[in-house]
Protein backbone atom coordinates (compact mmCIF):
# COMPACT_ATOMS: atom_id res chain seq x y z
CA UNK A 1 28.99 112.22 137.23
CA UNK A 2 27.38 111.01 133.61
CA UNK A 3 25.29 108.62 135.78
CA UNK A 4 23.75 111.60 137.83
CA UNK A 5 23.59 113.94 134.44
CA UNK A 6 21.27 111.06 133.06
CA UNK A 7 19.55 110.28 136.10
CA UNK A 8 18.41 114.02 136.02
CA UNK A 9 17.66 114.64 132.52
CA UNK A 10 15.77 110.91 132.94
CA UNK A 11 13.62 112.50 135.54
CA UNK A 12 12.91 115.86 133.36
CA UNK A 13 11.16 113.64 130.57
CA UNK A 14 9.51 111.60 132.88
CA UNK A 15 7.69 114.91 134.37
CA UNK A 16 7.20 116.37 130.64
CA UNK A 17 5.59 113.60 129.76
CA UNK A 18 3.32 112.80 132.49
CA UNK A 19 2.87 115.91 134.12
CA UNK A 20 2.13 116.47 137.80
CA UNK A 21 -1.83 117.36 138.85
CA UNK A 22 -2.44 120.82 140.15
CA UNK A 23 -6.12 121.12 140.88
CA UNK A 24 -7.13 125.10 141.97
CA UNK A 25 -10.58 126.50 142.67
CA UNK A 26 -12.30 127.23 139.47
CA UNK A 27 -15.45 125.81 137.78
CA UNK A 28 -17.16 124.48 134.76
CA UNK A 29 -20.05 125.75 132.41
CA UNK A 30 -22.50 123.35 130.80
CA UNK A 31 -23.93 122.99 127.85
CA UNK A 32 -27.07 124.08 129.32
CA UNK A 33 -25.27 127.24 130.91
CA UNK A 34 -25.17 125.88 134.27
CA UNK A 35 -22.27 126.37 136.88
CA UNK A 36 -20.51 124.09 138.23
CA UNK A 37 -18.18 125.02 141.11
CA UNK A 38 -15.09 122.47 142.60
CA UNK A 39 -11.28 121.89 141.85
CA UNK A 40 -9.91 121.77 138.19
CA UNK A 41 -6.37 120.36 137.04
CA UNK A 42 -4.06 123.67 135.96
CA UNK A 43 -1.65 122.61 133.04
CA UNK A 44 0.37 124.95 130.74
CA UNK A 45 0.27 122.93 128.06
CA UNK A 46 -1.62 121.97 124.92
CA UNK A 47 -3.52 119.67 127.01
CA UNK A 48 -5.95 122.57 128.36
CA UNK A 49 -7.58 122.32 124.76
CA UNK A 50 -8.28 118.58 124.63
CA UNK A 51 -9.65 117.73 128.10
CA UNK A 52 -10.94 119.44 131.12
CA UNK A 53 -10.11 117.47 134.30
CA UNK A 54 -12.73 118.85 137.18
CA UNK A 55 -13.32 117.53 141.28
CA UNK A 56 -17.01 118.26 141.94
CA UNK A 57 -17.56 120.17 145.31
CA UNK A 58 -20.72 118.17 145.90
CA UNK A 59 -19.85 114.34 145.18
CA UNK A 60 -16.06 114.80 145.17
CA UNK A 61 -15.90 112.91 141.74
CA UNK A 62 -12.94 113.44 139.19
CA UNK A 63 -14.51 113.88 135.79
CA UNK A 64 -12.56 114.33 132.73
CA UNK A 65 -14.65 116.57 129.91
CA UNK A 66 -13.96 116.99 126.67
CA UNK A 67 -14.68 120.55 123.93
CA UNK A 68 -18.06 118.14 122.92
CA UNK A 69 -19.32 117.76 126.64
CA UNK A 70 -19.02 121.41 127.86
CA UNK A 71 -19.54 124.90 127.35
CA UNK A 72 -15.81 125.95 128.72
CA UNK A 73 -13.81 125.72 132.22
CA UNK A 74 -11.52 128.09 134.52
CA UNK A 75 -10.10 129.29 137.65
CA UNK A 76 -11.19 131.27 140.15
CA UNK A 77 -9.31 135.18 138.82
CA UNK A 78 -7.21 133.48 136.30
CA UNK A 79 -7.58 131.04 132.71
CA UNK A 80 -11.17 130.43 131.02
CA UNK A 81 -11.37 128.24 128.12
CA UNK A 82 -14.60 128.11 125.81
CA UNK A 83 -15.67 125.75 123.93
CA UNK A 84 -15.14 126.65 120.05
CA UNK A 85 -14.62 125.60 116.29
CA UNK A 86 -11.49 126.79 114.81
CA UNK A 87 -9.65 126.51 111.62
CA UNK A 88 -6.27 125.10 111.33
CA UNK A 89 -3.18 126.02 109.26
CA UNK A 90 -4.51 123.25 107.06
CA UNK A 91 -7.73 124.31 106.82
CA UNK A 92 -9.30 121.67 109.32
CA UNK A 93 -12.01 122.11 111.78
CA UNK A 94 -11.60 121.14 114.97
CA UNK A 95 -13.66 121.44 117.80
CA UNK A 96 -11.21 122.47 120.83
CA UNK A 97 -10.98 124.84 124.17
CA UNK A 98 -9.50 127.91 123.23
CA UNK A 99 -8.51 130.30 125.78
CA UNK A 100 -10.26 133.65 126.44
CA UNK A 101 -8.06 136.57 126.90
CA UNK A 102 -10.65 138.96 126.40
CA UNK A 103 -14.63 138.63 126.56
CA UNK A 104 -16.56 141.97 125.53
CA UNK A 105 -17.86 143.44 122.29
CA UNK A 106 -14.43 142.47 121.13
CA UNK A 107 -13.50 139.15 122.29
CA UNK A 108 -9.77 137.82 121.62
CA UNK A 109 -8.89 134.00 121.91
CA UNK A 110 -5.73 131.96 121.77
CA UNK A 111 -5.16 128.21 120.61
CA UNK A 112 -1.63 127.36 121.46
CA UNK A 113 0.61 130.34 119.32
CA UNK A 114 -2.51 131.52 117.50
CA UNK A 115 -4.48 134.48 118.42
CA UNK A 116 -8.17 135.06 117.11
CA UNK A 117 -10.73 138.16 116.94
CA UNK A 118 -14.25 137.96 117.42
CA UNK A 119 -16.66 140.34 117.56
CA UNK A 120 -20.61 140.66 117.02
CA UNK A 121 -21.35 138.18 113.74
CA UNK A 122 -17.86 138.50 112.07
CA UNK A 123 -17.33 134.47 113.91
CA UNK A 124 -13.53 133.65 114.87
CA UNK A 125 -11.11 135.35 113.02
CA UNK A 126 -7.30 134.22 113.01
CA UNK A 127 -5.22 136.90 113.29
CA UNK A 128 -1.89 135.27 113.01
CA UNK A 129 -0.07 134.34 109.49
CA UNK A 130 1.08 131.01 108.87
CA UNK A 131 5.18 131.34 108.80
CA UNK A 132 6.22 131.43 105.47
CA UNK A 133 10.24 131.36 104.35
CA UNK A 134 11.04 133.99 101.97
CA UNK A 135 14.44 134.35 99.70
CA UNK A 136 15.83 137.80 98.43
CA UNK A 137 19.19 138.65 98.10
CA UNK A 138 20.26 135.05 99.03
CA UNK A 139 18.80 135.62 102.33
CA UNK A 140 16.42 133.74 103.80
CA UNK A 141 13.77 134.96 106.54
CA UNK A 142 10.47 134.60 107.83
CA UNK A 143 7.73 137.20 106.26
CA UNK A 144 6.62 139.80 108.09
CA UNK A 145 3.06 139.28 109.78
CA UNK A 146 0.15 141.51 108.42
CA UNK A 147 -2.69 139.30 108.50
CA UNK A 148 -3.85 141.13 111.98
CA UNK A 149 -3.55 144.23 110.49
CA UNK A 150 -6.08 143.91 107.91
CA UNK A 151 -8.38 142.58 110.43
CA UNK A 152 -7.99 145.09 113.20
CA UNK A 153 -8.74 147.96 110.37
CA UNK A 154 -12.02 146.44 109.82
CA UNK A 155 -13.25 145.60 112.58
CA UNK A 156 -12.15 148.28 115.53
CA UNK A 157 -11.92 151.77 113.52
CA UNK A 158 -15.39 151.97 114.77
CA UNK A 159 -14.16 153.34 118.01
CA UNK A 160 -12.05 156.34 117.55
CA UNK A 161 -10.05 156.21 120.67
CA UNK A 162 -8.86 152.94 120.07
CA UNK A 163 -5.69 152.03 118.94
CA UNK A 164 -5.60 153.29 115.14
CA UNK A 165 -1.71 152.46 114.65
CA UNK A 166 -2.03 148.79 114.09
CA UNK A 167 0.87 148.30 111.73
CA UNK A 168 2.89 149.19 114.81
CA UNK A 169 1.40 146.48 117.11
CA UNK A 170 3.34 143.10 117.75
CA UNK A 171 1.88 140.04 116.88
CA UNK A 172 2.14 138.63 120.93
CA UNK A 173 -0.26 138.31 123.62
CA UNK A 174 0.56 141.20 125.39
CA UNK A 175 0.43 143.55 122.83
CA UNK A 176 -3.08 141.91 121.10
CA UNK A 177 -4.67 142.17 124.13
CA UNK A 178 -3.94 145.89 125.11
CA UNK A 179 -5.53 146.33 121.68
CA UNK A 180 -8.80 144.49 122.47
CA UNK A 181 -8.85 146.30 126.05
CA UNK A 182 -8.22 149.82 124.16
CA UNK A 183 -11.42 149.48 121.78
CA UNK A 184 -14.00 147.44 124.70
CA UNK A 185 -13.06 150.65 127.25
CA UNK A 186 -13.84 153.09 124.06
CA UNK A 187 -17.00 151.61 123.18
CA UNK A 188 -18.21 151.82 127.22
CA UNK A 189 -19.66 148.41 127.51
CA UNK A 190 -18.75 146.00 130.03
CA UNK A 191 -15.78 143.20 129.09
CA UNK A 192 -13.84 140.86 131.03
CA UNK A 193 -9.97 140.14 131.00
CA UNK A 194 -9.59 137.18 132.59
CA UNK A 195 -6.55 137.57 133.64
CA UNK A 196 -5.57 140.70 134.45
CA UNK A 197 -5.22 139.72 138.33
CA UNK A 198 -1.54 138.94 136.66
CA UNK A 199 1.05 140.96 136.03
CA UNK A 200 2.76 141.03 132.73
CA UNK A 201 6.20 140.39 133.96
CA UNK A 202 7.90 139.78 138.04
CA UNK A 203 11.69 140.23 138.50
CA UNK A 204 12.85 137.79 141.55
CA UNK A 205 15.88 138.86 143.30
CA UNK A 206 17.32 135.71 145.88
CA UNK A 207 20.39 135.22 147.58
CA UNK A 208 22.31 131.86 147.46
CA UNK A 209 24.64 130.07 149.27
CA UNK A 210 25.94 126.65 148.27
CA UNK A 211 28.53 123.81 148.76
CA UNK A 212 30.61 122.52 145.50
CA UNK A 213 32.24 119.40 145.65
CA UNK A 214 34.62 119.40 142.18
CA UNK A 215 36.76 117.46 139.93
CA UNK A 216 38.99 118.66 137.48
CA UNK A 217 40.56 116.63 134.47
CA UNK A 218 43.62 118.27 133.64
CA UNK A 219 44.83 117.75 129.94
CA UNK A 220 47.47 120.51 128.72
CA UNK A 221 48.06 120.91 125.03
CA UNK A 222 51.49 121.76 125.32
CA UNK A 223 54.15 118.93 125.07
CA UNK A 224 56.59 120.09 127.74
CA UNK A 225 53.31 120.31 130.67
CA UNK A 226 52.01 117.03 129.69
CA UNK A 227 53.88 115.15 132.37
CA UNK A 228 51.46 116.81 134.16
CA UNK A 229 48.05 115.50 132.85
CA UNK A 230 45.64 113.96 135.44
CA UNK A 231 42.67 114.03 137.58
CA UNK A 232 42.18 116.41 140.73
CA UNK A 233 41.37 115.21 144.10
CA UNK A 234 37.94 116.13 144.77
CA UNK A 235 37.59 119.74 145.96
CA UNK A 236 34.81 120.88 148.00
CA UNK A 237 34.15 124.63 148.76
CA UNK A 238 31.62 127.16 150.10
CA UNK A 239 29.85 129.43 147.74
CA UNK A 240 28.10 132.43 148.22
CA UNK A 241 25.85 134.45 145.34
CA UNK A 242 22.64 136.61 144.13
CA UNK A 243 19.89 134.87 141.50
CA UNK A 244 17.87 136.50 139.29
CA UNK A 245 14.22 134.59 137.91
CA UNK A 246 12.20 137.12 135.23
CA UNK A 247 8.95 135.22 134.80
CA UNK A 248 6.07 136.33 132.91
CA UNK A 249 2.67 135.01 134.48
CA UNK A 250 -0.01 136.28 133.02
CA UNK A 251 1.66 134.41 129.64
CA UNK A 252 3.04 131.01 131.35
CA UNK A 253 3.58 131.58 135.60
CA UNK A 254 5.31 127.98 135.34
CA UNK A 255 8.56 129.17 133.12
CA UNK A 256 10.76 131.36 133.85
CA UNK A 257 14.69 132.86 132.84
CA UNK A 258 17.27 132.20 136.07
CA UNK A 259 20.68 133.38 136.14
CA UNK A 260 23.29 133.01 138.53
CA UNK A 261 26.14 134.94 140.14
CA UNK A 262 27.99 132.66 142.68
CA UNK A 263 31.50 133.51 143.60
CA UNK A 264 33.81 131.08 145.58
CA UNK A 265 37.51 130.23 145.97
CA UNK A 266 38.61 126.94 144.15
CA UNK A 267 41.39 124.74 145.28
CA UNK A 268 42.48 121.57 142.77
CA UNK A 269 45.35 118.95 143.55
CA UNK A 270 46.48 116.96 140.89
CA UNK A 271 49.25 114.04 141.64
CA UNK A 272 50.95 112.49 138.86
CA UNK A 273 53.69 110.23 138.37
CA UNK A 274 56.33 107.79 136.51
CA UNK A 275 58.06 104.85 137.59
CA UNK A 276 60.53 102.37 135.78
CA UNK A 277 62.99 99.72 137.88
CA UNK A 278 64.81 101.75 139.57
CA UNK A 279 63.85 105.61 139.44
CA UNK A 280 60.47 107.11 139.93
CA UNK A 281 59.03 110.72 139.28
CA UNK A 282 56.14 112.97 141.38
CA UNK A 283 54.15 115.67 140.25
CA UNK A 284 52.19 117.69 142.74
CA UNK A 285 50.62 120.07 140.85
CA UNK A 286 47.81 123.17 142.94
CA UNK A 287 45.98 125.13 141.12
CA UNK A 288 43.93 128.35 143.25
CA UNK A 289 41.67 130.88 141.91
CA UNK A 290 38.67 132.54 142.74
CA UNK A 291 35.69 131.68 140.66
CA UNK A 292 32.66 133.53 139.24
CA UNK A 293 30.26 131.50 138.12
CA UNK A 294 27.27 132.33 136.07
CA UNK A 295 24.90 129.96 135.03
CA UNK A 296 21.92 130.91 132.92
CA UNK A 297 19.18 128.79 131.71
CA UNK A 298 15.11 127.75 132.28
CA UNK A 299 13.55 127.56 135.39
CA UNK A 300 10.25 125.34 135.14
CA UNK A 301 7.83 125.28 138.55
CA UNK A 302 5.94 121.80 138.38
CA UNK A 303 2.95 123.40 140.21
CA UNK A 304 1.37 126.37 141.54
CA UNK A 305 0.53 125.04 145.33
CA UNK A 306 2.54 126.42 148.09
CA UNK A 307 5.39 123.68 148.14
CA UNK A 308 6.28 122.31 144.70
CA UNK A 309 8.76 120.78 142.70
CA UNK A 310 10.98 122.61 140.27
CA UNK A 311 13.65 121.56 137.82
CA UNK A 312 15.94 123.73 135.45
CA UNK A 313 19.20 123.51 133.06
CA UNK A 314 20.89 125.44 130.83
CA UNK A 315 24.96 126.80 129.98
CA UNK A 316 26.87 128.80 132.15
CA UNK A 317 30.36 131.02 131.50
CA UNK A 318 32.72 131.09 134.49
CA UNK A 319 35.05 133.44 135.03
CA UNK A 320 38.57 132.74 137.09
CA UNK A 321 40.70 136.05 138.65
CA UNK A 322 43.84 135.60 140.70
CA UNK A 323 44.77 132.06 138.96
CA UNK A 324 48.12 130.68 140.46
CA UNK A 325 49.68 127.29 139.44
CA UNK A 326 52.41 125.63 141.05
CA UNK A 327 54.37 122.01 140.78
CA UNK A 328 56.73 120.72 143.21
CA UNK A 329 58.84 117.84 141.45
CA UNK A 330 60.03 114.52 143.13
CA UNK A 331 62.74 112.67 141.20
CA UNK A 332 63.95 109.60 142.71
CA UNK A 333 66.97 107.89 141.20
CA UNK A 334 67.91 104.88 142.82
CA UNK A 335 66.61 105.63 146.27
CA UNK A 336 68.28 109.58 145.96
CA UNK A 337 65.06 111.84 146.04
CA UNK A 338 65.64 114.92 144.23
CA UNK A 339 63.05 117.66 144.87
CA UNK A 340 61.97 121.13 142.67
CA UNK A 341 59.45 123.44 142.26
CA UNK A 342 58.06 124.73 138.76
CA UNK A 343 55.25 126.55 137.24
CA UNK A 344 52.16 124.18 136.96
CA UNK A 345 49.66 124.15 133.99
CA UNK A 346 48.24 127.62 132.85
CA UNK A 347 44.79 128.43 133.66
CA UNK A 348 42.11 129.65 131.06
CA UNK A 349 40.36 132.74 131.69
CA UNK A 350 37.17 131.09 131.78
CA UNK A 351 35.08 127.65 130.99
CA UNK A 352 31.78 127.13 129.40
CA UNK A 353 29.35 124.28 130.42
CA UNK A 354 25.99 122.99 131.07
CA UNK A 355 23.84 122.35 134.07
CA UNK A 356 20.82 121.14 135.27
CA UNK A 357 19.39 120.91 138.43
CA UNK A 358 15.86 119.55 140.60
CA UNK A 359 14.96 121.18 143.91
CA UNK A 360 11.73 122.38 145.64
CA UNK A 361 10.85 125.96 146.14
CA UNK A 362 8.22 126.64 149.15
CA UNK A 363 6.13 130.34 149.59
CA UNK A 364 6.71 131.40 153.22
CA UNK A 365 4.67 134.58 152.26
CA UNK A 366 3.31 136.99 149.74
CA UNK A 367 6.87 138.15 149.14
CA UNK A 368 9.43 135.79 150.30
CA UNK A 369 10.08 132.37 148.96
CA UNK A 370 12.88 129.37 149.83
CA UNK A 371 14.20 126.80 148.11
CA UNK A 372 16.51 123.90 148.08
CA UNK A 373 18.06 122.94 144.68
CA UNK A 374 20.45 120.44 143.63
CA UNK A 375 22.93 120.90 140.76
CA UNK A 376 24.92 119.02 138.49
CA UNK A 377 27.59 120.86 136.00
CA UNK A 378 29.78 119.66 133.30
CA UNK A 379 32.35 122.67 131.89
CA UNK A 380 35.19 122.22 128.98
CA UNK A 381 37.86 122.35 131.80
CA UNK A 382 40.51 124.64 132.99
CA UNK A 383 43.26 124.61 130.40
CA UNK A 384 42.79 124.19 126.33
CA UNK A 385 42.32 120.74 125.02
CA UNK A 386 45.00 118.82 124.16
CA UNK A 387 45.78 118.82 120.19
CA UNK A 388 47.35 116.54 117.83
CA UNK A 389 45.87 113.04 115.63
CA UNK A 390 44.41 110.15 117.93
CA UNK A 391 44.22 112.80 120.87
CA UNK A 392 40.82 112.71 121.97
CA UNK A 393 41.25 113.47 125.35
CA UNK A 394 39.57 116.36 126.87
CA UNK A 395 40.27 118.96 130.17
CA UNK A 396 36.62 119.03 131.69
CA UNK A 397 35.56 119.95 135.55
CA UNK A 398 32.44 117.84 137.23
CA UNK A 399 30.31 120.20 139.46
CA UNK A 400 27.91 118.94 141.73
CA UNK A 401 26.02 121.90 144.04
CA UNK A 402 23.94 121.60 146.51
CA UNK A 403 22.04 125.27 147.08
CA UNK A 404 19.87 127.26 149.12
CA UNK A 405 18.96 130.41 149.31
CA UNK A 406 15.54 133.07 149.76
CA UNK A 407 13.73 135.05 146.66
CA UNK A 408 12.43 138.20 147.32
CA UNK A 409 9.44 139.58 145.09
């Protein structure tokens, strides 16, 4: 199970760091104003500033532009990135595509988490403060952003039915760009929001059914249960449940928030036993409970095209109701077998663990979706660990999933 846990996490860098390609219809501008209309590479990533990767309709040639080369690049109802100079928290220029969020008579951009304000001569304005760590009281916390205040009070109180409470207005996306809508619709000249084809937020509900196959390492930190200590058979069992994905794509439609609820019955055996020269004893320990697990975590979709990729991780809490734990005792003494039956090892309320997963997720329409996913889970076990000097062994369960299931929009 720490083999496969690697393997996964292995294959999570190797797609961070390389990426996948996910060309989509869009186009690029020229220096010389010019259009240019074929396939360009979709990232959500810092990369989008350095390097425009573009398939020409006409010769079918990948080029790879840079801020220098270009006037900007997008996609067809979504992103467009201009070319532009801007100023970094250490006062550098750098020439870089920065994305539009709103072109008018008020024009807001974004380079990675900074936002910027342009309009008529004033050039590009950063609106965002540089974090600064503040002490009072012996407590320490970040300062509270006014920087876009300042700049929002000079530059759109020229338009009276804009928004005039900017002190109230959160320094994110969302709520910077409802601002630059609010004064371009007051002032009656044309603007573009590039993406407002997106909504601000979706809510995915899916249903789920899986197969579990489990191992439990039982490891009892009381003295008189410890005769009891061991590994589980593996357990395999049918599980049936409801997902939830909140994504958020007009900000980033490749991350998203999943969480889980996937009930199932569990079933663990766990043999044990003793032996000298001439006795022997047997412990047949079964532990039953119904399970609720709910893992919670990152979802990350590796492309936008119909069938792609998808990997996620994160903890999950799982709750057991109806536990029941019973031993049955062999003793043999010199070929006499003496059998009892006992309590077993108590069962915790609940474990805590980590997951992570791969699977592929394919769009069967507009509002349905199914997908395939693969899951690996390690929890802190069943019972409390084990206490005491030089006792470093720990109760843990090993969860691997295999899962399907349908998402609804």
């Amino acid at each position: 199970m720490k083999s496969l846990f690697t393997g996964i996490f292995l294959l999570m860098l190797t797609h961070l760091a390389f990426g996948q390609s996910d060309f989509r219809a869009g186009y690029v501008i020229t220096l010389e104003r010019d259009t240019l209309f074929g396939l360009v590479d979709y990232k959500e990533s810092a990369l989008n500033s350095k390097k425009c990767r573009f398939i020409d309709y006409n010769n079918s040639m990948t080029n790879d532009f840079n801020p220098k080369e270009i006037f900007g690049y997008g996609f067809n109802q979504d992103k467009f990135f201009e070319s532009k100079e801007v100023v970094k928290e250490n006062n550098e220029v750098d020439r870089v595509f920065i994305q539009v969020l709103v072109k008018g008579q008020a024009s807001l951009y974004r380079y990675k988490d900074d936002f910027y304000l342009e309009k008529e001569e004033s050039g590009l304005l950063r609106l965002t403060d540089p974090k600064v760590l503040v002490e009072k009281n012996g407590r320490k916390y970040y300062r509270k952003p006014i920087k876009h205040i300042g700049i929002f009070n000079s530059l759109l109180t020229d338009c009276k039915y804009s928004i005039s409470k900017f002190d109230k207005v959160e320094v994110d996306e969302k709520s910077f760009t409802e601002v630059v809508e609010s004064y371009n619709e007051c002032t009656g000249l044309p603007y573009i929001a590039y993406k407002e084809e997106k909504p601000w937020t979706v809510t995915q509900i899916g249903l789920v059914f899986g197969y579990n196959a489990s191992q439990a390492n039982m490891v009892s930190r009381l003295s008189y249960e410890s005769h009891l200590d061991g590994s589980s058979y593996t357990n395999f069992s049918p599980g049936l449940g409801l997902s939830f994905k909140f994504l958020a794509p007009r900000i980033n439609e490749k991350l998203g928030i999943t969480i889980d609820l996937i009930g199932r019955n569990q079933l663990y055996k766990v043999f044990s036993g003793q032996r000298d020269v001439l006795n022997s004893t047997n412990s047949y320990m079964t532990l039953s409970f119904f399970e609720l697990k709910i893992p919670y975590g990152l979802t990350y979709t590796l492309t936008g095209k119909k069938t792609s990729p998808f990997f996620s991780g994160g903890a999950s809490h799982t709750l057991h109701f109806n536990r029941h734990s019973e031993a049955i005792y062999e003793n043999n003494q010199a070929g006499v077998v003496y059998t009892s039956r006992g309590h077993g090892q108590e069962i915790n309320d609940f474990q805590m663990g980590i997951w992570a997963s791969l699977g592929v997720i394919r769009k069967m329409s507009s509002r349905y979706s199914g997908f395939v996913e693969f899951r690996a889970e390690k929890t802190n076990g069943l019972n409390s660990q084990k206490s005491g000097p030089g006792l470093d062994i720990s109760p843990s369960v090993n969860n691997f999933q295999i899962l399907t299931g349908i998402y609804f929009k």
